[in-house]
Each structure stands twice: as structure tokens, then as C-alpha cells.
N, C-alpha and C. Protein backbone atom coordinates (compact mmCIF):
# COMPACT_ATOMS: atom_id res chain seq x y z
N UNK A 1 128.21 -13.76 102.66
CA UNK A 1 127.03 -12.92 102.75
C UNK A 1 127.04 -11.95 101.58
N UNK A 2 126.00 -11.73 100.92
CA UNK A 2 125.64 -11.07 100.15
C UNK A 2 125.34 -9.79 100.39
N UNK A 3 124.60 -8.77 99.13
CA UNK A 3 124.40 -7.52 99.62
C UNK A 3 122.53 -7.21 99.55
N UNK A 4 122.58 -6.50 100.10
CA UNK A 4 120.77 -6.55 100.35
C UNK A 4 120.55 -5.04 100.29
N UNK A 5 119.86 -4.64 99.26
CA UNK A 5 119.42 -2.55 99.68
C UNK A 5 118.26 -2.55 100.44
N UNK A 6 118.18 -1.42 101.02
CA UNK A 6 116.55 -1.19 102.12
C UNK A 6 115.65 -0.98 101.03
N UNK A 7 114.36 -2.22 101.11
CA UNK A 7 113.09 -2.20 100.70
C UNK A 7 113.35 -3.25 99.36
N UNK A 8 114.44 -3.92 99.08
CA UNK A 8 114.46 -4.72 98.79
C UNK A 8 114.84 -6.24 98.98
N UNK A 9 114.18 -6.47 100.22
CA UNK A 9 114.71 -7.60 100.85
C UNK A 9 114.89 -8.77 100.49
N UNK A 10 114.14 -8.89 99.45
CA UNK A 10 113.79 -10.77 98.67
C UNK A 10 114.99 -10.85 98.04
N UNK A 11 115.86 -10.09 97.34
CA UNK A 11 116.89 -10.11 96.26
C UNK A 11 118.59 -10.00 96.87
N UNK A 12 118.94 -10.84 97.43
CA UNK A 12 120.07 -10.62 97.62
C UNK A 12 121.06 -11.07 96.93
N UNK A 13 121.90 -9.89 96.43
CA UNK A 13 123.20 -9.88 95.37
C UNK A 13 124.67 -10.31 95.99
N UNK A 14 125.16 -11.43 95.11
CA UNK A 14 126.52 -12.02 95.33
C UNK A 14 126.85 -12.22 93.83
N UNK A 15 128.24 -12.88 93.92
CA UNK A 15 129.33 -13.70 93.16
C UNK A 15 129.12 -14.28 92.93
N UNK A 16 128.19 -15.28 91.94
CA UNK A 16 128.37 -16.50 91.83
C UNK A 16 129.60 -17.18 91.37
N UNK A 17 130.06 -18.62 91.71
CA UNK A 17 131.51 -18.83 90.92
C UNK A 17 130.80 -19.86 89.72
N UNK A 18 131.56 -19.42 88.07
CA UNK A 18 131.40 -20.04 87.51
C UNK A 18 132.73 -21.17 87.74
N UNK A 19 132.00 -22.54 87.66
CA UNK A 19 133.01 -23.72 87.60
C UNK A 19 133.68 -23.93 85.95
N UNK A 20 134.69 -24.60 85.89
CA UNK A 20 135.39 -25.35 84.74
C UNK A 20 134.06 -25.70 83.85
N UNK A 21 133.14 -26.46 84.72
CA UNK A 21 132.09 -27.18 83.81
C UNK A 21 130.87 -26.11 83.03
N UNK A 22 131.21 -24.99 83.74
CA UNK A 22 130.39 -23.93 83.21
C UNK A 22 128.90 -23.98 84.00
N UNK A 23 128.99 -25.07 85.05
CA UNK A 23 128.06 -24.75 86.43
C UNK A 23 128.43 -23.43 86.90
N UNK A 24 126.75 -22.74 87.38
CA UNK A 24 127.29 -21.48 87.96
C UNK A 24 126.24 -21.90 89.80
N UNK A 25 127.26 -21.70 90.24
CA UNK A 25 126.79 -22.19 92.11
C UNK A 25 127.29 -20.88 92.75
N UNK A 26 126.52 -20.99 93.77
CA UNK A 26 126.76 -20.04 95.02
C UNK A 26 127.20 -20.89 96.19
N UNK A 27 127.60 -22.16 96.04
CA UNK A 27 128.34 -22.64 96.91
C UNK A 27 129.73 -22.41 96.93
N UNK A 28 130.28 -22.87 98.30
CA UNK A 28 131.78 -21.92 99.04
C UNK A 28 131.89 -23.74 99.42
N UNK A 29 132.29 -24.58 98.39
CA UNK A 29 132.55 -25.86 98.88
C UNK A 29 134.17 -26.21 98.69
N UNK A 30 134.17 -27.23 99.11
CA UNK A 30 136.14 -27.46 98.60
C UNK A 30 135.67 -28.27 96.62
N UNK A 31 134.72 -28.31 96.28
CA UNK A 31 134.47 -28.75 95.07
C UNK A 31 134.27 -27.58 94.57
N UNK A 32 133.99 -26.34 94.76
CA UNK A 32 134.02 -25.48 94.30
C UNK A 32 135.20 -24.21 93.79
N UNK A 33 136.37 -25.04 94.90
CA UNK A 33 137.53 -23.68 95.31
C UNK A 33 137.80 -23.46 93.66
N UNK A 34 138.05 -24.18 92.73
CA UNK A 34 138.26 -24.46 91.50
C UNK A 34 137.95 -23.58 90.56
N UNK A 35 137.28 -22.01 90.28
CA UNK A 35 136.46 -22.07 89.56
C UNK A 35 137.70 -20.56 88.69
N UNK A 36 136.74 -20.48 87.70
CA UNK A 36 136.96 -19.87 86.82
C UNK A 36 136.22 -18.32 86.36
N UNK A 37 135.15 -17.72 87.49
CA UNK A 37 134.74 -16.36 87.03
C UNK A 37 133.79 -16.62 88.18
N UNK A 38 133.66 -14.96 88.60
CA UNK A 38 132.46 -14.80 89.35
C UNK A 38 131.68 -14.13 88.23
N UNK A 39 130.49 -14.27 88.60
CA UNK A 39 129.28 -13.82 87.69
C UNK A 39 128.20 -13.61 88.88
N UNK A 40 127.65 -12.18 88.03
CA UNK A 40 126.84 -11.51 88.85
C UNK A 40 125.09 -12.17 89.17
N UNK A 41 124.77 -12.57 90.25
CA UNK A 41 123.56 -13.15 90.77
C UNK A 41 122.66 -12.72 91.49
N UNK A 42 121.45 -13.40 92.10
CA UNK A 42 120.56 -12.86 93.39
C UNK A 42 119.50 -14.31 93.55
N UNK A 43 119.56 -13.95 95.08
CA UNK A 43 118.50 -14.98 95.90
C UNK A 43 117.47 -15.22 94.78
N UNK A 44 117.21 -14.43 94.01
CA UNK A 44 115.77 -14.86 93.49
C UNK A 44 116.07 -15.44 92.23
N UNK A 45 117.05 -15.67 91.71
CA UNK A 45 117.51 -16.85 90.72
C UNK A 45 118.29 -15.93 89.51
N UNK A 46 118.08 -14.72 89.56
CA UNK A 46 118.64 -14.12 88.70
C UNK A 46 120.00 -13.88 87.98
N UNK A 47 120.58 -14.19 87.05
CA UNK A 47 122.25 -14.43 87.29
C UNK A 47 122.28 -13.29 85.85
N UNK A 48 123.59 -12.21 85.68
CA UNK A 48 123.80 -11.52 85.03
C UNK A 48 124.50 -11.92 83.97
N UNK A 49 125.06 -11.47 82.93
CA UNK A 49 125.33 -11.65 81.94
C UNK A 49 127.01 -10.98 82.10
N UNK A 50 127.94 -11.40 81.23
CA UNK A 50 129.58 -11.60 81.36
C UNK A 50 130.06 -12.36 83.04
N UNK A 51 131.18 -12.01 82.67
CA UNK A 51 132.15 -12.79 84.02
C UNK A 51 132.88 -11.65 84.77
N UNK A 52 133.68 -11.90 85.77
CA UNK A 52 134.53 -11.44 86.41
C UNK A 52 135.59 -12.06 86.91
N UNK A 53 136.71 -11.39 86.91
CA UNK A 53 138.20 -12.72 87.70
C UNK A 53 137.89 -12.83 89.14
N UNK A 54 138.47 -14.30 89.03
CA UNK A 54 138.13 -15.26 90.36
C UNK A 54 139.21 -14.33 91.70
N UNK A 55 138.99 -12.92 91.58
CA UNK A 55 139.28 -12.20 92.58
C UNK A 55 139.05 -11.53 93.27
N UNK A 56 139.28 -10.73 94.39
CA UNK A 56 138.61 -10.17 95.57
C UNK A 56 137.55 -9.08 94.71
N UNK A 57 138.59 -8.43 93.46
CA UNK A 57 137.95 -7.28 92.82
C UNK A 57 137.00 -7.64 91.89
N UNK A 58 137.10 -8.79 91.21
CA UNK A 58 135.81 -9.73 90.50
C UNK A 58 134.79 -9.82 91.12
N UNK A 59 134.70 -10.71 92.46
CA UNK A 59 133.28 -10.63 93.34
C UNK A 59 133.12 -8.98 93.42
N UNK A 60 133.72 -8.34 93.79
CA UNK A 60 132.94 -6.79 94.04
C UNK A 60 132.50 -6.10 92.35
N UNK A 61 133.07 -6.56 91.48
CA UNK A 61 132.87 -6.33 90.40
C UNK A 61 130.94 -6.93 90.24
N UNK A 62 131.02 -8.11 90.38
CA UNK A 62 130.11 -9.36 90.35
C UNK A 62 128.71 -7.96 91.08
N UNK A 63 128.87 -7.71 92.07
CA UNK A 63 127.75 -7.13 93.14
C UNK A 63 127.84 -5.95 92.73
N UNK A 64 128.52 -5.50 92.12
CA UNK A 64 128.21 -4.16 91.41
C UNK A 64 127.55 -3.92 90.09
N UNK A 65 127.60 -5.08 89.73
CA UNK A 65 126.75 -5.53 88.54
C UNK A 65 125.68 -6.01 89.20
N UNK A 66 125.26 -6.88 89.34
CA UNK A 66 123.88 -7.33 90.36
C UNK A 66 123.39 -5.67 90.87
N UNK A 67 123.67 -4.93 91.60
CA UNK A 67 123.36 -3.70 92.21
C UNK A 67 122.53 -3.09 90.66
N UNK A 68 123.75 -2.72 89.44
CA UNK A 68 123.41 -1.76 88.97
C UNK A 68 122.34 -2.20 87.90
N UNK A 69 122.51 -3.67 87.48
CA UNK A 69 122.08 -4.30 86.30
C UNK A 69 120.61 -5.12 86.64
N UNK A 70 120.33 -5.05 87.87
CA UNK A 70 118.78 -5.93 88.76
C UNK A 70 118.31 -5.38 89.79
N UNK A 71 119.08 -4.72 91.20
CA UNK A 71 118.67 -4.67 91.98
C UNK A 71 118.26 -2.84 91.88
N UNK A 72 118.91 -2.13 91.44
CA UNK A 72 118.33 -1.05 91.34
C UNK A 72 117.17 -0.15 90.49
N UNK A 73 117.10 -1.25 89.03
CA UNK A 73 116.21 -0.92 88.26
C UNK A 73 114.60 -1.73 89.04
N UNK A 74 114.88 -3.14 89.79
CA UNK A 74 113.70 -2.98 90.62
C UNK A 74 113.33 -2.01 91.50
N UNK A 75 114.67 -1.64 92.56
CA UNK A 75 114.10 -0.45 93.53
C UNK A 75 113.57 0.67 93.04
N UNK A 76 113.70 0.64 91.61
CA UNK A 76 112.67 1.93 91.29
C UNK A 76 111.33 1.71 91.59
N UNK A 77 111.33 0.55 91.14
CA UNK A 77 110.09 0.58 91.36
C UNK A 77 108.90 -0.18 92.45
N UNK A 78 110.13 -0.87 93.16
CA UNK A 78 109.30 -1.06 94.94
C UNK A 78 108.91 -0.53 95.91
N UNK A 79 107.56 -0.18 95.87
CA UNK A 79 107.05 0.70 97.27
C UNK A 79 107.47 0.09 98.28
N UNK A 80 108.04 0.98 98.95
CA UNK A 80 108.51 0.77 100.26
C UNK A 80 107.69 0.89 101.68
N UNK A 81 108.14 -0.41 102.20
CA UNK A 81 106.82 -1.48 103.31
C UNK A 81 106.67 -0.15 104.06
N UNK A 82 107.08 1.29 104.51
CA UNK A 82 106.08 2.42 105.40
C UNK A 82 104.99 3.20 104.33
N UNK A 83 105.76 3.26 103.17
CA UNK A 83 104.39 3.58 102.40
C UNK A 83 103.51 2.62 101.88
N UNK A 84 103.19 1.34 102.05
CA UNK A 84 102.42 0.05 101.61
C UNK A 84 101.37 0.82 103.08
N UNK A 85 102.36 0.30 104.03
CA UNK A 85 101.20 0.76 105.27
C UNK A 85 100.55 1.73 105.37
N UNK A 86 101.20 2.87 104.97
CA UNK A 86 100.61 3.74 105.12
C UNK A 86 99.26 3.84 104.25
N UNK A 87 99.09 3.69 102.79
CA UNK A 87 98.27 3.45 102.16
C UNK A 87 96.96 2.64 102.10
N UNK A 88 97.36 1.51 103.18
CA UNK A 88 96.79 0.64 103.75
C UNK A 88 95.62 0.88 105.04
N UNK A 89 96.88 1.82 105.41
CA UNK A 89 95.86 2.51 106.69
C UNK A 89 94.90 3.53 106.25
N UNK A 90 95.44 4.03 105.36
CA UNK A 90 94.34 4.89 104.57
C UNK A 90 93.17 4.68 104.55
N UNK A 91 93.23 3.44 103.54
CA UNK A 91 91.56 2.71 102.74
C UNK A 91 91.23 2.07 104.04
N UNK A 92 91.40 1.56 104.78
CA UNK A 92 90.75 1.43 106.37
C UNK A 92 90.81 2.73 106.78
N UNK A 93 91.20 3.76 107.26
CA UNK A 93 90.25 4.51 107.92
C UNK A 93 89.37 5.47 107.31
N UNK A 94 89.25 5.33 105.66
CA UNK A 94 88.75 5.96 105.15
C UNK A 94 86.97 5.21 104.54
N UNK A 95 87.38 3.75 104.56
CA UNK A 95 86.24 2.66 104.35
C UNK A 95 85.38 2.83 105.97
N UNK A 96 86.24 3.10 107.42
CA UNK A 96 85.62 3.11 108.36
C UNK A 96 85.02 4.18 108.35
N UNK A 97 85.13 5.46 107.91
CA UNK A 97 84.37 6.68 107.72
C UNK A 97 83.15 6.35 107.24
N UNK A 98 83.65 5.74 105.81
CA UNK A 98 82.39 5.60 104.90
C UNK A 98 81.52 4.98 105.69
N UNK A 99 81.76 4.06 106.44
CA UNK A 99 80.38 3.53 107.00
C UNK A 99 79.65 4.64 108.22
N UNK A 100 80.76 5.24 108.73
CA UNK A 100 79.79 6.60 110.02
C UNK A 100 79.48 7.73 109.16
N UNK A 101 79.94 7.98 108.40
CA UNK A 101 79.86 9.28 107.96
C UNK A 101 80.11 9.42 106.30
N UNK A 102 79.31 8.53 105.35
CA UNK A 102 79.21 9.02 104.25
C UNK A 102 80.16 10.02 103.61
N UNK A 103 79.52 11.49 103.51
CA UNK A 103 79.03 12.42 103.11
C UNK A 103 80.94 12.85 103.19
N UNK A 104 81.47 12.31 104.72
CA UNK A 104 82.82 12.87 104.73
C UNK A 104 83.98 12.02 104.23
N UNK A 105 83.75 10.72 103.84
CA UNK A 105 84.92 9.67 103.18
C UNK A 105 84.62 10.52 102.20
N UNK A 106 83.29 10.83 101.21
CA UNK A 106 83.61 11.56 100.18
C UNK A 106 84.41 12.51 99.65
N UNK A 107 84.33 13.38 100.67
CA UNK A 107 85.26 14.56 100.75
C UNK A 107 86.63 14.02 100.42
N UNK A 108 87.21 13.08 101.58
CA UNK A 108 88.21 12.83 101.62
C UNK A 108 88.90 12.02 100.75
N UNK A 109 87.70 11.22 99.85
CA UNK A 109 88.53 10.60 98.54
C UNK A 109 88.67 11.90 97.42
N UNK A 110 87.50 13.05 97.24
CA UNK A 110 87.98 13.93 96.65
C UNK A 110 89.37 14.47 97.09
N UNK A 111 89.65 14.89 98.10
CA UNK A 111 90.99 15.69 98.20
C UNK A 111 92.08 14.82 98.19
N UNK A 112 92.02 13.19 98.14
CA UNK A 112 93.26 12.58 98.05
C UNK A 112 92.97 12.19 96.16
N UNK A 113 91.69 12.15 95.53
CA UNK A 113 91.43 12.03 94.04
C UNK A 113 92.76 13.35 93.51
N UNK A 114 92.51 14.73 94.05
CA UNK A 114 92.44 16.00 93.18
C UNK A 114 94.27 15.83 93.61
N UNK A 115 94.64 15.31 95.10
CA UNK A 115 96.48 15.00 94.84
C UNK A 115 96.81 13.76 94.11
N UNK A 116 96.20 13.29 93.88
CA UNK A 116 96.83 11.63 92.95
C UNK A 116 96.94 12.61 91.42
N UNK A 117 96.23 13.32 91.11
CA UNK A 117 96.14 13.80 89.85
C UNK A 117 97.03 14.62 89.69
N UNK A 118 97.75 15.39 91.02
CA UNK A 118 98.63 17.16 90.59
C UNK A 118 99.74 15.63 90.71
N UNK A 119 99.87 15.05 91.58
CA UNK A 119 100.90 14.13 91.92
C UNK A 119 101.63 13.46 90.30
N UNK A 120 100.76 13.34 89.73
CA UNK A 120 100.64 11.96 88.47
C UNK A 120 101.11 12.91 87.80
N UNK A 121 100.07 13.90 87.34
CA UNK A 121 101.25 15.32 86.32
C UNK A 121 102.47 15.89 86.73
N UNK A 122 102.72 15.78 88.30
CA UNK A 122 103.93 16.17 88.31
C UNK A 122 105.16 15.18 87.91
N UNK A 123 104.69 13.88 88.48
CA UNK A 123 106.00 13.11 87.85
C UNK A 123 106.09 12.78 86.53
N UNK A 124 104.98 12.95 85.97
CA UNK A 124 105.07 12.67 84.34
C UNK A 124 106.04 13.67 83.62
N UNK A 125 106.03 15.08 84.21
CA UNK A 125 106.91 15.91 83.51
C UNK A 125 108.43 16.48 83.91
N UNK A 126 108.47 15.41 85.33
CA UNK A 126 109.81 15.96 86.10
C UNK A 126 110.92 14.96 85.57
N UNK A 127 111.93 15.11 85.70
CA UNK A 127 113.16 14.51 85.40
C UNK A 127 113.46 13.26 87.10
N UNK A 128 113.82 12.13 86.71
CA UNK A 128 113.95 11.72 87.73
C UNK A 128 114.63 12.20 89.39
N UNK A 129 115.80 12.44 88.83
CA UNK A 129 116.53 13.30 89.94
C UNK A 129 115.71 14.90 90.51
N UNK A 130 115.18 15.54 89.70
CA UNK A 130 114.40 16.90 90.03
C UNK A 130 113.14 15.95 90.96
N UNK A 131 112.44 15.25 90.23
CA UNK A 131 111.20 15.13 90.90
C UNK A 131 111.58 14.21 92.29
N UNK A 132 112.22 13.14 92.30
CA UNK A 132 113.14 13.14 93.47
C UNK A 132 112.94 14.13 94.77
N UNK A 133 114.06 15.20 94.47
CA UNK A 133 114.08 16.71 95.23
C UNK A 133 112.90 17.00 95.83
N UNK A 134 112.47 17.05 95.03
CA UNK A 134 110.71 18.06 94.73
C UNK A 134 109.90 17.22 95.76
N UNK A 135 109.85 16.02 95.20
CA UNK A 135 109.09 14.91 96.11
C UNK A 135 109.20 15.16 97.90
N UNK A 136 110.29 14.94 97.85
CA UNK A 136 111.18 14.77 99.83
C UNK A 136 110.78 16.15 100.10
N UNK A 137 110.65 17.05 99.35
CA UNK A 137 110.38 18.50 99.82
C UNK A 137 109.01 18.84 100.69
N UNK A 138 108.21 17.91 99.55
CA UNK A 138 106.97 18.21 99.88
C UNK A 138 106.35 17.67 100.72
N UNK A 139 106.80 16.28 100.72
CA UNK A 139 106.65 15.44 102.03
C UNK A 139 107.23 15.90 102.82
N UNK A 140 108.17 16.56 103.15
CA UNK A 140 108.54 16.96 104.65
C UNK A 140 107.90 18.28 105.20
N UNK A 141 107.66 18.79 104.00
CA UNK A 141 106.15 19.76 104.32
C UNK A 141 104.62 19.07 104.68
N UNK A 142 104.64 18.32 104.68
CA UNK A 142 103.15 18.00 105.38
C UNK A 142 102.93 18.02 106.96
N UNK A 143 101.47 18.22 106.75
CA UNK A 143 101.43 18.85 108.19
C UNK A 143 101.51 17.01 109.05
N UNK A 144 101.88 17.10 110.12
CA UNK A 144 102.11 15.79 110.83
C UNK A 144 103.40 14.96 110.84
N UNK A 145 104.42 16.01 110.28
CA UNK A 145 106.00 15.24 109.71
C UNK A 145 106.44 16.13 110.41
N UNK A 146 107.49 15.11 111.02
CA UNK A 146 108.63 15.95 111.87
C UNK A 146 110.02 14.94 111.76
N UNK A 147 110.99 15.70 110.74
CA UNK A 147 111.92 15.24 110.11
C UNK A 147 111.80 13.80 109.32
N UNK A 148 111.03 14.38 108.28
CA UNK A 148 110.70 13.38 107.57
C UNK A 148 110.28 11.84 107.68
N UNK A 149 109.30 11.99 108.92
CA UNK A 149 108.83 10.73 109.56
C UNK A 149 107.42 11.20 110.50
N UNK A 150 106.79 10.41 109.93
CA UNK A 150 105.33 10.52 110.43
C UNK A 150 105.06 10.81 112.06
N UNK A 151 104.79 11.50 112.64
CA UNK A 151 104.76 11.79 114.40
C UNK A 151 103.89 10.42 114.58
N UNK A 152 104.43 9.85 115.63
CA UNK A 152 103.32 8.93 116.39
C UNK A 152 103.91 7.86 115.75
N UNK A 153 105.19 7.21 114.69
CA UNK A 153 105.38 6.23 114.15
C UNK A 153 106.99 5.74 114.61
């Protein structure tokens, strides 16, 4: 078994063993016991670049590379499936407005327009780790959060 981070589920990181023949498999066969390096991989076909010894500390070597060298430079940038929904639920109940009440989806795309914008300048000028901070702060300041999780979810 491989390693899997939360919100990145498609990509799971292992060892691959490179063989003698310079086949690289994720099979655990008796044709395989043979091999000569783990090298860093993922479910989604991705295989890293150098080797590691065909040892306990090689495979962890192997997934620590996979972690640092694929799987984390995507999690930067995968919205994570409660904020997909949430966003989701948005433009539905905000498209269902528009059809009763005009005049007030307007409103309400203005005041989520005028935070996409302080939002967008703020991360443009924050440092990753600060805006980070800053971020969880503010979200746990909104009204309807109670310990950093939406009431009613």
C-alpha cells in the first residue's frame, strides 16, 4: 500500500522496483524479488527521476520523493472536494435567487465580486506560509463557523 494525502485521492505514491532489465513495475511478484532500486512513482503513471537502495530506507526514501517532488506541488493546487461544494452550492442558490428575486442575486454577486477582489490582492502580495495563517484566520471568523467547519455540515 501506498501513500495517499487528503484531497488528493487519484495519486497514490509508492516504490517502484527498478528490475536488472531497467523495467520499472509496481509489482511484488517472485519475478520481481530481483531488483535493483526503488524509484519514486504514483497511480497516475508518474515515476520520478534518480533511484533508491532496494531497502526498507530506499522505499521510504522513494515516497518521500513522490510526496515532495509530485504530490505536494499538485496539492497546492487542488481545491479541496468541501470547497468544490461549497462553491457549487453557491451558484445554485444564488442562480435560484436570480430567478425569485433579481434585484437580490445582484447584490449578492456584488458582495461575493468586491471579496474575490480583496481576496485575489491579498494572496498576490502574501508570502505563502503568512497568507496561509491569515487565510484559516479569517475563515474561522465567518459568521456560520464553529471550529472551523461550516454549522449544519
Amino acid at each position: 500500500m501506498g501513500a495517499i494525502l487528503d484531497d488528493l485521492y487519484d495519486h497514490e505514491g509508492y516504490g517502484a522496483r527498478r528490475l536488472p532489465d531497467g523495467t520499472i513495475t509496481a509489482g511484488w511478484t517472485a519475478e520481481t524479488a530481483e531488483f535493483e532500486a526503488y524509484v519514486a512513482a504514483c497511480g497516475c503513471g508518474w515515476h520520478g527521476g534518480g533511484e533508491h537502495p532496494p531497502t526498507d530506507e530506499g522505499y521510504e526514501a522513494a515516497v518521500d520523493q513522490w510526496e515532495h517532488d509530485h504530490a505536494r506541488p499538485l496539492l497546492a493546487e487542488t481545491v479541496p472536494a468541501d470547497v468544490t461544494r461549497a462553491t457549487a452550492d453557491a451558484r445554485q442558490a444564488i442562480g435560484n435567487l436570480a430567478r425569485q428575486r433579481p434585484r437580490a442575486a445582484l447584490r449578492a454577486l456584488d458582495e461575493l465580486a468586491e471579496w474575490t477582489t480583496a481576496m485575489r490582492r491579498r494572496l498576490a502580495l502574501a508570502d505563502p506560509a503568512d497568507r496561509a495563517a491569515r487565510m484559516r484566520s479569517r475563515l474561522d471568523d465567518l459568521p456560520g463557523r464553529d471550529g472551523g467547519r461550516a454549522i449544519g455540515r
